[in-house]
C-alpha atoms as a PDB file:
ATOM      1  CA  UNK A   1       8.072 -13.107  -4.633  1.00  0.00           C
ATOM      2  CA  UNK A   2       6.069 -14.485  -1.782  1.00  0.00           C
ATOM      3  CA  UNK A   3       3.574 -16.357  -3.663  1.00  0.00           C
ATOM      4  CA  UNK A   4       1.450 -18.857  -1.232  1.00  0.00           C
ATOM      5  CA  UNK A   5       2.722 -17.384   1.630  1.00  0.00           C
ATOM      6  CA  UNK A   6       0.367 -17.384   4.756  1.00  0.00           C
ATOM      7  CA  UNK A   7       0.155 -13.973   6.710  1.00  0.00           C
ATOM      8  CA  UNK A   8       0.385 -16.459  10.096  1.00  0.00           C
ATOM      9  CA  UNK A   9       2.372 -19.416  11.074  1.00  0.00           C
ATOM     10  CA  UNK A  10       3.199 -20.859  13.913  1.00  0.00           C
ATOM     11  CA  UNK A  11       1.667 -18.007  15.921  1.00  0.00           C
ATOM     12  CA  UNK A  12       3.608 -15.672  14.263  1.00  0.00           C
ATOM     13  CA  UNK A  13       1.928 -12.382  12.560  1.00  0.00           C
ATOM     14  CA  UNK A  14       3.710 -11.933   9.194  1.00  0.00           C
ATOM     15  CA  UNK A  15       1.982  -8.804   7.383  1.00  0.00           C
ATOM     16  CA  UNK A  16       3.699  -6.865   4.092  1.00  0.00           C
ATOM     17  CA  UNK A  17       4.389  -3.086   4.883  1.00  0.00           C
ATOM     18  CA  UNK A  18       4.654  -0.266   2.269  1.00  0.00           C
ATOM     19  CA  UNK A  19       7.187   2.346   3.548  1.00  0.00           C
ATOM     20  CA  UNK A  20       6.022   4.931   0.886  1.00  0.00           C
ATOM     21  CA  UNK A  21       7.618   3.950  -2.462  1.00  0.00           C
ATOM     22  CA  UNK A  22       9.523   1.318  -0.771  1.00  0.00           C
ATOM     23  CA  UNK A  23       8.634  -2.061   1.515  1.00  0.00           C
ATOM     24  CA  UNK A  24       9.896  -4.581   3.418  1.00  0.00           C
ATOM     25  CA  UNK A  25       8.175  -7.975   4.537  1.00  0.00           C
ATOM     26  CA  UNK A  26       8.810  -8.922   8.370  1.00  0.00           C
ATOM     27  CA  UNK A  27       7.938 -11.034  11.229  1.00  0.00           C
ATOM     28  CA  UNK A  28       7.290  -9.639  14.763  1.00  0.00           C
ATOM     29  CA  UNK A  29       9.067 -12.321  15.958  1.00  0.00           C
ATOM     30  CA  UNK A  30      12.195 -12.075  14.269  1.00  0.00           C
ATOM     31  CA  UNK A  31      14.070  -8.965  12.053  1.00  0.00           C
ATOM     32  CA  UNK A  32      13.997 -11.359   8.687  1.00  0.00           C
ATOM     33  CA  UNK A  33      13.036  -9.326   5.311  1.00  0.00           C
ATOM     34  CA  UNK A  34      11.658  -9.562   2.394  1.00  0.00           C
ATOM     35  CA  UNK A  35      11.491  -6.809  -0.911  1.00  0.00           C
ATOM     36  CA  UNK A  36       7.554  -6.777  -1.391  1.00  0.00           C
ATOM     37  CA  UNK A  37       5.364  -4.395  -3.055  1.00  0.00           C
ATOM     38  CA  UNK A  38       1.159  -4.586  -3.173  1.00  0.00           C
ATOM     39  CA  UNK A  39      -0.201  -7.351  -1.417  1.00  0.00           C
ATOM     40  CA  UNK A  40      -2.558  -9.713  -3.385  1.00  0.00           C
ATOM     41  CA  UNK A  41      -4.879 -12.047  -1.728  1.00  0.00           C
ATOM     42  CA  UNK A  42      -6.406 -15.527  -2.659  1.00  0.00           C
ATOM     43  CA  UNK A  43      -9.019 -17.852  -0.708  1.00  0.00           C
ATOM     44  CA  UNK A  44      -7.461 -21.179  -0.119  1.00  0.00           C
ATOM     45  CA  UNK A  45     -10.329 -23.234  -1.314  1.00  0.00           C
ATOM     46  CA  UNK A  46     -11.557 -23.153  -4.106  1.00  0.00           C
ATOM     47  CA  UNK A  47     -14.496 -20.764  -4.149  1.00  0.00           C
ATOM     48  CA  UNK A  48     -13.807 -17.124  -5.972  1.00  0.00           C
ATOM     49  CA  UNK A  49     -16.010 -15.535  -3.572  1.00  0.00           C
ATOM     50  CA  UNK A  50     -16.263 -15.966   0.287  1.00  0.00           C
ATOM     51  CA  UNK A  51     -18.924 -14.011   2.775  1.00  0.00           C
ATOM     52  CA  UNK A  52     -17.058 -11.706   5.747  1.00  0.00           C
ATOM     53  CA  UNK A  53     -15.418 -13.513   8.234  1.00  0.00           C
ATOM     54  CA  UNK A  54     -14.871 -16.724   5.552  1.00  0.00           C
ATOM     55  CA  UNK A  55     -11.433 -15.876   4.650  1.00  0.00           C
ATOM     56  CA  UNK A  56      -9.006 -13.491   7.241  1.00  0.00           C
ATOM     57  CA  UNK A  57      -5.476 -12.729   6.623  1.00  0.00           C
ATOM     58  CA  UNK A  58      -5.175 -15.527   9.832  1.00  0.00           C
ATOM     59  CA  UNK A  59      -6.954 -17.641  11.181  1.00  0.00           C
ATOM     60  CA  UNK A  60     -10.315 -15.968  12.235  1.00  0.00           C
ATOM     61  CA  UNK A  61     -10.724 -15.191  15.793  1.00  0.00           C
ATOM     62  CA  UNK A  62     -13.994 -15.537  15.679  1.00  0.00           C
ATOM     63  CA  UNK A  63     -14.718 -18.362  12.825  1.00  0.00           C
ATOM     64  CA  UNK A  64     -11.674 -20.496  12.623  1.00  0.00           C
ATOM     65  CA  UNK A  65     -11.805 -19.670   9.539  1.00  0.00           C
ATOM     66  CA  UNK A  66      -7.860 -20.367   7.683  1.00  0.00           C
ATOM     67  CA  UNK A  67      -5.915 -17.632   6.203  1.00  0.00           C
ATOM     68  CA  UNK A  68      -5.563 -16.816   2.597  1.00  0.00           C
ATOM     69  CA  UNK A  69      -2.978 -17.180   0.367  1.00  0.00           C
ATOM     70  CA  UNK A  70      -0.769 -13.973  -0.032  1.00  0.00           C
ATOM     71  CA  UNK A  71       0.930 -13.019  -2.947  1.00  0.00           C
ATOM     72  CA  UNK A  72       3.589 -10.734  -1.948  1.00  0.00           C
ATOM     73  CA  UNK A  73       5.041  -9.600  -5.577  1.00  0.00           C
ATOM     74  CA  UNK A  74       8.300  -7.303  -5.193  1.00  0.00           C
ATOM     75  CA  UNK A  75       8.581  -4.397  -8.175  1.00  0.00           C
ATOM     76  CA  UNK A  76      10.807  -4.612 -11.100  1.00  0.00           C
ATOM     77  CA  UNK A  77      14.665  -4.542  -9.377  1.00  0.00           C
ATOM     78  CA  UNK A  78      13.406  -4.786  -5.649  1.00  0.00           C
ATOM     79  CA  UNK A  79      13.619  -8.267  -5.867  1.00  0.00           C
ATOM     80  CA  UNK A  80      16.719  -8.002  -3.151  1.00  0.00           C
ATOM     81  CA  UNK A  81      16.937  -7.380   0.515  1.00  0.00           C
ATOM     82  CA  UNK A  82      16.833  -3.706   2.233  1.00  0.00           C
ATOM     83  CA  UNK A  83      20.950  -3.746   2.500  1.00  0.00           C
ATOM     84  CA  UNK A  84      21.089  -4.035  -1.147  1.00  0.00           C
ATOM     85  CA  UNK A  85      18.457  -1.779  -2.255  1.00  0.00           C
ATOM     86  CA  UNK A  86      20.423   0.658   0.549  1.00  0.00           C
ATOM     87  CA  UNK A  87      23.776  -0.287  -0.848  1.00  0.00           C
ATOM     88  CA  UNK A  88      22.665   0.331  -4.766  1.00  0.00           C
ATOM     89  CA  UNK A  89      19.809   2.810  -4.903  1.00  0.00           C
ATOM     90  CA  UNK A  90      19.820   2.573  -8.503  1.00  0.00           C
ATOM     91  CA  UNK A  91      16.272   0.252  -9.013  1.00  0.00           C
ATOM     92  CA  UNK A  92      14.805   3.031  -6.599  1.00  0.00           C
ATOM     93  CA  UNK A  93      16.105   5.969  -9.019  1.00  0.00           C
ATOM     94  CA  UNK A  94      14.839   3.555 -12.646  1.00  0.00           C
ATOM     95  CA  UNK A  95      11.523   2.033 -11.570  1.00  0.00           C
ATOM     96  CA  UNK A  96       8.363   3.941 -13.121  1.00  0.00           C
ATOM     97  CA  UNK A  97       4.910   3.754 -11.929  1.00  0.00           C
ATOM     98  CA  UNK A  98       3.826   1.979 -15.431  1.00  0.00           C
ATOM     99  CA  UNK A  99       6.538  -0.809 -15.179  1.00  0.00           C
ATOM    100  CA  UNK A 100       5.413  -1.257 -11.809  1.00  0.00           C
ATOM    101  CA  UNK A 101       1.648  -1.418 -12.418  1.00  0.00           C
ATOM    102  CA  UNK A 102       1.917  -3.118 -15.817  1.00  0.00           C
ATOM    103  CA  UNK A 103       4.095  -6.466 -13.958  1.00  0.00           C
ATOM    104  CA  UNK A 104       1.521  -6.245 -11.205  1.00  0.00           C
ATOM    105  CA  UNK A 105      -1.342  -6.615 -13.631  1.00  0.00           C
ATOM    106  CA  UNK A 106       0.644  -9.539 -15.229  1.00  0.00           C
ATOM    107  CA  UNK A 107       0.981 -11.124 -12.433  1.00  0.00           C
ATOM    108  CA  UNK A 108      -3.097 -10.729 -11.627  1.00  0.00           C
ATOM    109  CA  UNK A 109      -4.155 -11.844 -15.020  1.00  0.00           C
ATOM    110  CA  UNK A 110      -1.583 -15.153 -15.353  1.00  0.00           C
ATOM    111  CA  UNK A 111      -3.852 -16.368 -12.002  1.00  0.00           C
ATOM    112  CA  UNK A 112      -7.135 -18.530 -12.084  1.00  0.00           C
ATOM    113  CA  UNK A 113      -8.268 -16.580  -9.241  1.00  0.00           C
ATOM    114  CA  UNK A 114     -10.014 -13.656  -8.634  1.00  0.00           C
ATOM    115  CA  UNK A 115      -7.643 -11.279  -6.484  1.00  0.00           C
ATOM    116  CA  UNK A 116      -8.232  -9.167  -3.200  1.00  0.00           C
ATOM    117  CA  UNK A 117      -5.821  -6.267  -4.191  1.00  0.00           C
ATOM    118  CA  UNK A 118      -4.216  -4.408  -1.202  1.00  0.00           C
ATOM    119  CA  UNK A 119      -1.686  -1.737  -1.428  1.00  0.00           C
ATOM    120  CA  UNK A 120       0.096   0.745   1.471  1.00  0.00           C
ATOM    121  CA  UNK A 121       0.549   4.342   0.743  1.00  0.00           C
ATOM    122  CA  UNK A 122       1.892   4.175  -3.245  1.00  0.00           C
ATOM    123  CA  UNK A 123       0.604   0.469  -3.263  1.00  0.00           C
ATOM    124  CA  UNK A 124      -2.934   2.040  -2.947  1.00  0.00           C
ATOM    125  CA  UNK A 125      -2.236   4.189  -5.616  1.00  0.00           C
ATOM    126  CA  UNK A 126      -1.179   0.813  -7.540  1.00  0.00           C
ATOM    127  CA  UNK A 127      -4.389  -0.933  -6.703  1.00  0.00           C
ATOM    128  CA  UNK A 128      -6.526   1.919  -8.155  1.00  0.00           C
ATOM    129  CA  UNK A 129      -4.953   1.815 -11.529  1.00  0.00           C
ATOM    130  CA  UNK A 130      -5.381  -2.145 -11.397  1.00  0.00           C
ATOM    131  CA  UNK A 131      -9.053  -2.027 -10.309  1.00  0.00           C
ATOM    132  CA  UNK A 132      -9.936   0.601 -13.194  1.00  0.00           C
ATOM    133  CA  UNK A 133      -8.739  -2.089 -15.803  1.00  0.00           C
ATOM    134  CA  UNK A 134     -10.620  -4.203 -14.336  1.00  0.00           C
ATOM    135  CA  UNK A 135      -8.689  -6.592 -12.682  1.00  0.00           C
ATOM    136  CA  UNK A 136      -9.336  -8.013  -8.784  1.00  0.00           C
ATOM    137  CA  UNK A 137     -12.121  -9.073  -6.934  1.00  0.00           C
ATOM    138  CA  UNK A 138     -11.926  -6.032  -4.785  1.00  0.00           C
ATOM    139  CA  UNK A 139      -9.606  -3.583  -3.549  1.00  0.00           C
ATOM    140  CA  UNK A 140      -8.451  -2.387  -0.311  1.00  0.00           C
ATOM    141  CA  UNK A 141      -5.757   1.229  -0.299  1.00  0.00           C
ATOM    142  CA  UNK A 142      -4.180   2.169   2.799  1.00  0.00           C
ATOM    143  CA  UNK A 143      -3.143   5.372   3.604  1.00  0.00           C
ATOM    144  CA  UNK A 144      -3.399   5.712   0.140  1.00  0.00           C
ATOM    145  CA  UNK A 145      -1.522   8.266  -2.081  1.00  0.00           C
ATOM    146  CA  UNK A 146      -3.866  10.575  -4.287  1.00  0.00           C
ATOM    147  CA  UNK A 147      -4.433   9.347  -7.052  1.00  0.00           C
ATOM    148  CA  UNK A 148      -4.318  11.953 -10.375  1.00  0.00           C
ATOM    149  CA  UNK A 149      -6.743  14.989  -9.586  1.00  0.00           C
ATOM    150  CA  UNK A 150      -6.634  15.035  -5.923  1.00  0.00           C
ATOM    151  CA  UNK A 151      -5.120  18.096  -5.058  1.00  0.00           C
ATOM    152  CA  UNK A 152      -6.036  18.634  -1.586  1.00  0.00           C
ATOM    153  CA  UNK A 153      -2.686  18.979   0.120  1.00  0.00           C
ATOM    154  CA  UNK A 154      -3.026  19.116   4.447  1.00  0.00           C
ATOM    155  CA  UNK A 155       0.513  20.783   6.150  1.00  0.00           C
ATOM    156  CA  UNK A 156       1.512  17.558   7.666  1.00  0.00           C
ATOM    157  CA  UNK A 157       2.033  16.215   4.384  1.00  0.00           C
ATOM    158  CA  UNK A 158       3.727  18.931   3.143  1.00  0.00           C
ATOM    159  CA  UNK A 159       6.248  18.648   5.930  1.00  0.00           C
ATOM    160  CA  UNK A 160       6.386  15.008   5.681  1.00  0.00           C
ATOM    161  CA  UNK A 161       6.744  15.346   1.908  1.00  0.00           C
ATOM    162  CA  UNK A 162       9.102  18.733   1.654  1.00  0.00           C
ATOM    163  CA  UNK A 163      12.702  16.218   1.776  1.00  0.00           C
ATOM    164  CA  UNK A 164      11.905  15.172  -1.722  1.00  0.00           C
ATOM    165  CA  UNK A 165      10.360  17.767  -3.299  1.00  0.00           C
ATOM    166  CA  UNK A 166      12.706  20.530  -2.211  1.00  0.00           C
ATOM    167  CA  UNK A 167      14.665  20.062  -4.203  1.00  0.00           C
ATOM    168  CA  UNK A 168      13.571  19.975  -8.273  1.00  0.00           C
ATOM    169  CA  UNK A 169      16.738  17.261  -8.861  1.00  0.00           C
ATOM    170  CA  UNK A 170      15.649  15.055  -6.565  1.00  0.00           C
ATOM    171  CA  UNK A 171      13.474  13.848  -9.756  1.00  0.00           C
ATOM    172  CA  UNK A 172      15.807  11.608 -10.415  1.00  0.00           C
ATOM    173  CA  UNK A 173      16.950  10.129  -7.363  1.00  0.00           C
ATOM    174  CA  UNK A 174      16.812   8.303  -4.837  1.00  0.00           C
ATOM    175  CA  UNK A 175      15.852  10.422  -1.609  1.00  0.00           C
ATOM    176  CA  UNK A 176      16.574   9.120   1.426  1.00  0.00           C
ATOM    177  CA  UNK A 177      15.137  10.223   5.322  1.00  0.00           C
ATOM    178  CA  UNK A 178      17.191  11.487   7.983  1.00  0.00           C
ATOM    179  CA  UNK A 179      15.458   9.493  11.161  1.00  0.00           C
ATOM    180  CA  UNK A 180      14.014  12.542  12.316  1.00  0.00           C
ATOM    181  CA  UNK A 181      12.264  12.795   8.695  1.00  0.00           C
ATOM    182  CA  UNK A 182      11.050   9.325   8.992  1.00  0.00           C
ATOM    183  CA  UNK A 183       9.540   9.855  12.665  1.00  0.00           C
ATOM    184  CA  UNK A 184       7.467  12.508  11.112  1.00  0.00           C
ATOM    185  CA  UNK A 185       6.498  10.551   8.203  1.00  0.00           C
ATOM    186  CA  UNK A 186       5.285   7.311   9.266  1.00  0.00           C
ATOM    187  CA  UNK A 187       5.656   5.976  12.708  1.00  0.00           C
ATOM    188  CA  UNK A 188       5.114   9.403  14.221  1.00  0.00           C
ATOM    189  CA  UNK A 189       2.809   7.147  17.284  1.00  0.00           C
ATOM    190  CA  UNK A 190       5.590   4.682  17.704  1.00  0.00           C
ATOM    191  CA  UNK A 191       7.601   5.164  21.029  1.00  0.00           C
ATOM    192  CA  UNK A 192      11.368   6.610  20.179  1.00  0.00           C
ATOM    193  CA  UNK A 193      12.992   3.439  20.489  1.00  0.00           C
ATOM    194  CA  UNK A 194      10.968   1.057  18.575  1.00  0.00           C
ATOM    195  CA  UNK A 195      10.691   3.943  15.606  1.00  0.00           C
ATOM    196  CA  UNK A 196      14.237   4.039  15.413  1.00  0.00           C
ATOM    197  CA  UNK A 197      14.913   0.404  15.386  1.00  0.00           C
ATOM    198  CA  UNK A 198      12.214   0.282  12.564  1.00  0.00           C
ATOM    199  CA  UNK A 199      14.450   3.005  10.811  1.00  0.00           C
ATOM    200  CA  UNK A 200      17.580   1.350  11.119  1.00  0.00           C
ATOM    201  CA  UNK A 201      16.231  -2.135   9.967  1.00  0.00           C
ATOM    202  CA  UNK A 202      13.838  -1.268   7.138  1.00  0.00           C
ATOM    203  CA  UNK A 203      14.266   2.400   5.848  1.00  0.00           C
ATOM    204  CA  UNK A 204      15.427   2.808   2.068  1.00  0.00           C
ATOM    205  CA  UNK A 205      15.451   5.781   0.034  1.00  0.00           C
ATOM    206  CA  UNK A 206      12.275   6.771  -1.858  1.00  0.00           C
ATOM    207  CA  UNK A 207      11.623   7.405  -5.645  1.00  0.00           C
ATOM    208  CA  UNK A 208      12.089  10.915  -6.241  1.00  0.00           C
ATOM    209  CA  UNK A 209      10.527  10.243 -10.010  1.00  0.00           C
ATOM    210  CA  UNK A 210       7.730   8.756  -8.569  1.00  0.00           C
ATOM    211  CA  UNK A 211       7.155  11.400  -5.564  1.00  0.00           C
ATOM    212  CA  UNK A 212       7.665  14.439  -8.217  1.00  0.00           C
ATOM    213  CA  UNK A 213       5.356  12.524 -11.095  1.00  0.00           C
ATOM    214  CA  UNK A 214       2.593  12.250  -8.049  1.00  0.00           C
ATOM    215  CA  UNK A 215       2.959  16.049  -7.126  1.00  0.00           C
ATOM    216  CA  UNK A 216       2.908  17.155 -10.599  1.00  0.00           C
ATOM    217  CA  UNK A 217       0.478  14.726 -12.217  1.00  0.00           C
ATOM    218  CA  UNK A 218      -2.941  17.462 -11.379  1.00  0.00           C
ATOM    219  CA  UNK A 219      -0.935  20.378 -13.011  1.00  0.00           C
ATOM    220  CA  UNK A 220       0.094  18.946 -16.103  1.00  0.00           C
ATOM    221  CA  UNK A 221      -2.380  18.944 -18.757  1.00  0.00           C
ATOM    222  CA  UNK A 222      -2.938  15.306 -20.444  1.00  0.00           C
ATOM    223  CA  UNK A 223      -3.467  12.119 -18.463  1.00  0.00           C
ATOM    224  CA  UNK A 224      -0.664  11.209 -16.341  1.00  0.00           C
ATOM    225  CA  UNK A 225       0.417   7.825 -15.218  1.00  0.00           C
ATOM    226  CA  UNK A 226      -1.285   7.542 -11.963  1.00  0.00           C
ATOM    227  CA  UNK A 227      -4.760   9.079 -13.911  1.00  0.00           C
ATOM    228  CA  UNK A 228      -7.892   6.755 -13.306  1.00  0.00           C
ATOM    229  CA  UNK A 229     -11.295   7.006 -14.787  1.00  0.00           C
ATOM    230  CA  UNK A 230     -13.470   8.273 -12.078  1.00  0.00           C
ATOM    231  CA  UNK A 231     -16.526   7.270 -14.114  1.00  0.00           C
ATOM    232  CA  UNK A 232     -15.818   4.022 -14.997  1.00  0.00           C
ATOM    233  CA  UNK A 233     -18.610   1.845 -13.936  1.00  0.00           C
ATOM    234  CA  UNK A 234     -16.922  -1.242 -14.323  1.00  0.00           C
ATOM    235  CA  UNK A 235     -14.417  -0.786 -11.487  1.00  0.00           C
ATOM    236  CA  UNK A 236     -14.441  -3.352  -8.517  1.00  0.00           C
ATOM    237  CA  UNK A 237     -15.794  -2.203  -5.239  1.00  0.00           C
ATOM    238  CA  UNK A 238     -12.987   0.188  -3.799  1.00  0.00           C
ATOM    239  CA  UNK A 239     -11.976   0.644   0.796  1.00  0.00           C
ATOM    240  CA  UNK A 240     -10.039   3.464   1.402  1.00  0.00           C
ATOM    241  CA  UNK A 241      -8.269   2.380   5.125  1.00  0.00           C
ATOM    242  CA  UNK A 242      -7.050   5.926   6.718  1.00  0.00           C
ATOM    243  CA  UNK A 243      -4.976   6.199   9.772  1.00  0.00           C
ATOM    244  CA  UNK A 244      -6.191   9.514  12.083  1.00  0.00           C
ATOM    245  CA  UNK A 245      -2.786  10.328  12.496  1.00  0.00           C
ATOM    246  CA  UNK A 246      -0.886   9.431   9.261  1.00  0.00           C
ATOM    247  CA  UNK A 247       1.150  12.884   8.696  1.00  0.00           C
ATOM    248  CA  UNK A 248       2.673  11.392   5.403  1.00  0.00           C
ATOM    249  CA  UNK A 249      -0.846  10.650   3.842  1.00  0.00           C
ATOM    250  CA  UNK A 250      -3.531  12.266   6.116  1.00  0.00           C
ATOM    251  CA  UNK A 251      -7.340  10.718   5.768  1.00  0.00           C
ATOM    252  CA  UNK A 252      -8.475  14.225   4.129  1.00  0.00           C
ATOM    253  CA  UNK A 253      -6.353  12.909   0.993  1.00  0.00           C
ATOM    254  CA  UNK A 254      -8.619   9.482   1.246  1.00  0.00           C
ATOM    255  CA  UNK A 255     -11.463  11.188   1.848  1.00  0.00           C
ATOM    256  CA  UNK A 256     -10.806  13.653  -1.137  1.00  0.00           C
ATOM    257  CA  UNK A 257     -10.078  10.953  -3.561  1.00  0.00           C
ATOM    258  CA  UNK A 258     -12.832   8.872  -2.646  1.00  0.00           C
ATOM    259  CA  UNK A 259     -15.044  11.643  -3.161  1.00  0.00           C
ATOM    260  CA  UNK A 260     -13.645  11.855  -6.860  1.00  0.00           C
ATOM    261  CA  UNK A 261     -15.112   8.592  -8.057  1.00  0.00           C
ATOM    262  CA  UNK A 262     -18.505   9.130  -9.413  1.00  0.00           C
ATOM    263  CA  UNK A 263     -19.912   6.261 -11.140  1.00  0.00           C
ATOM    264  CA  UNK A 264     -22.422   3.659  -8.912  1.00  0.00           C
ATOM    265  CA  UNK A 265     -19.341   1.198  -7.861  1.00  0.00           C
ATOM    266  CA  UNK A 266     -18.792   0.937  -3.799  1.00  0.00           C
ATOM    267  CA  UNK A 267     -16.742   3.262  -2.602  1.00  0.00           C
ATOM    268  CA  UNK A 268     -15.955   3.450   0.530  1.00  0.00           C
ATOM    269  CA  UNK A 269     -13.442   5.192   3.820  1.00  0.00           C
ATOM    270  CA  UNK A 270     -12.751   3.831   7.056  1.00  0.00           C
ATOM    271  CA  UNK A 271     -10.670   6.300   9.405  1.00  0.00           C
ATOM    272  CA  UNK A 272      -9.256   4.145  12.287  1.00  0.00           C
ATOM    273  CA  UNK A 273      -8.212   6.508  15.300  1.00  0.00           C
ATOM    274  CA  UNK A 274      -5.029   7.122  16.240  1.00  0.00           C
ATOM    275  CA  UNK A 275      -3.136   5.282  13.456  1.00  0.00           C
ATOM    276  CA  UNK A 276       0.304   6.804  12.016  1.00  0.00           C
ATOM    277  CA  UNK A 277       1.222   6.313   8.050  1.00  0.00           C
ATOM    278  CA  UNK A 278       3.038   2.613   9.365  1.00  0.00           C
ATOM    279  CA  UNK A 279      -0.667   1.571   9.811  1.00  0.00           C
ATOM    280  CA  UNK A 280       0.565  -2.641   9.219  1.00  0.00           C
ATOM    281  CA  UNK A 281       3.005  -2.113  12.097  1.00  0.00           C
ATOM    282  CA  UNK A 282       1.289  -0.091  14.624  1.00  0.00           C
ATOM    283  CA  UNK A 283      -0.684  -1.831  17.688  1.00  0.00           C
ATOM    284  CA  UNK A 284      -3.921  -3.006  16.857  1.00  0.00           C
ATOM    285  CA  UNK A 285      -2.757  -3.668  13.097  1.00  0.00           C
ATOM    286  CA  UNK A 286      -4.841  -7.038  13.840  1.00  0.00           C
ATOM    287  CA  UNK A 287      -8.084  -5.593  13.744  1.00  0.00           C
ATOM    288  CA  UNK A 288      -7.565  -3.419  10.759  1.00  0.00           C
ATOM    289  CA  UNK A 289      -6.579  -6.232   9.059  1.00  0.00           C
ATOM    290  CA  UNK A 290      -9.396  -8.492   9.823  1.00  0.00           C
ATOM    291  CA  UNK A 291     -11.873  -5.262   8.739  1.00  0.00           C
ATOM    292  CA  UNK A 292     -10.423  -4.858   6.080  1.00  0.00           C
ATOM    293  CA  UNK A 293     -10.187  -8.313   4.645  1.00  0.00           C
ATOM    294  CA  UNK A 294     -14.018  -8.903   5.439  1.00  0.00           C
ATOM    295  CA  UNK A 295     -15.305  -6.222   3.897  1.00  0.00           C
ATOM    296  CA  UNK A 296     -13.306  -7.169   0.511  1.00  0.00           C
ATOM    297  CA  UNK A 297     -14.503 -10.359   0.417  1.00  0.00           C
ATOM    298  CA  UNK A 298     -18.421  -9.143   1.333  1.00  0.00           C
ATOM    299  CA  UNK A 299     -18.269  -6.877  -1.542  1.00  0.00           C
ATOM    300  CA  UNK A 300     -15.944  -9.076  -3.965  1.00  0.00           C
ATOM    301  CA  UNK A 301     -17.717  -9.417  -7.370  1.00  0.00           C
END
């Protein structure tokens, strides 16, 4: 699961990356992997709240400051490597957003802790339905998918989209990306090379339930199961992190569904330039991190 797990050791960045509805875990320094969903993050010591700059996904640049524990949880049946879940798609074509949310929330509430939530692309999704029950310190979504109501829908993701939802019977499988697809998608900033040795290493198909469920969820009357309560006053303080040049999830769909929430929490975008969809993997990933971390734990209630 990746529970205690430090984001750097021995020099080595170690960051969780959500390729859509599917992740893997990986070192720069070597091609090892782990099946990991939403990250979840808890201060070492023993303090449920720290100021920015007091706890950093390393070891703070600037304060010394040690890394926090990372909870790395994988979703129901992605608890194998990418060559499995390539091999036997059939976890990707079962898994629902409830089971997925519902284990993550067990997870939360069995710890002592309040939680730093952070979630990639679905994953953000995830940590929006967790923060409206209440659970977590703070959240963090990046590149977030829209959450239920969002309907603004930008060409890029459209085309970035249009392989799974071509097709209506795609619903119920597994859908996976040509590289060309992928390119588009999420490392569209990465040079040929190292996008296609990304590809070739960590791509596995993605939900087509999930994908269609998220498309449909604003058109179907009734609350759907990514639907949060954009009034709810109790919800922890929310960051949306947007890449400037995520085609996949582009920042007018953060921006949009930031704009949704209406009650007094903190709500709140950053748009860092020139970042593709595969935000955790691009150059410069180090600073986002950092940014985002510290503002999570200066707002965490």
């Amino acid at each position: 699961m990746g529970a205690g797990r430090q984001l750097w050791r021995g020099g080595r960045a170690r960051l969780s990356v959500d390729h859509g509805w599917r992740s893997t875990q990986f070192t720069r320094s070597t091609r090892s992997t782990r099946s990991t969903r939403s990250r979840l993050r808890v201060p070492q010591d023993s303090a449920p709240r720290r100021r920015a700059g007091g706890c950093t996904g390393r070891t703070h640049p600037q304060t010394g400051a040690p890394p926090c524990r990372t909870l790395a949880p994988a979703y129901p049946g992605f608890e194998v490597e990418v060559e499995s879940l390539n091999a036997d798609t059939s976890p990707i074509e079962k898994v629902t957003v409830p089971q997925i949310v519902d284990s993550l929330a067990a997870l939360v509430q069995g710890l002592d802790k309040p939680l730093v939530l952070i979630g990639h692309s679905a994953g953000g999704v995830f940590v929006q339905l967790l923060l409206d029950r209440g659970l977590g310190a703070a959240g963090v979504a990046i590149n977030s998918a829209p959450t239920e109501g969002v309907a603004v829908l930008p060409l890029a993701q459209i085309k970035s989209a249009f392989p799974v939802l071509k097709n209506p019977a795609n619903r119920h499988r597994a859908v996976g990306l040509t590289f060309e697809q992928w390119h588009y998608a999420f490392t569209n900033t990465f040079p040929e090379e190292e996008s296609r040795a990304l590809y070739e290493r960590y791509a596995v198909p993605a939900s087509g339930s999930i994908f269609w469920d998220s498309a449909l969820a604003t058109l179907r009357p009734g609350h759907q199961s990514i639907y949060v309560n954009y009034h709810n006053g109790d919800r922890p303080p929310l960051l949306f992190v947007s890449g400037e040049k995520d085609h996949l999830m582009p920042p007018k769909v953060q921006h949009s569904n930031a704009k949704h929430y209406k009650s007094h929490t903190v709500t709140e975008v950053k748009e860092y330039p020139g970042m593709p969809h595969l935000l955790p993997a691009a150059p410069g990933w180090e600073a986002v991190a950092d940014g985002a971390l510290d503002w999570a734990v200066a707002h965490a209630r």
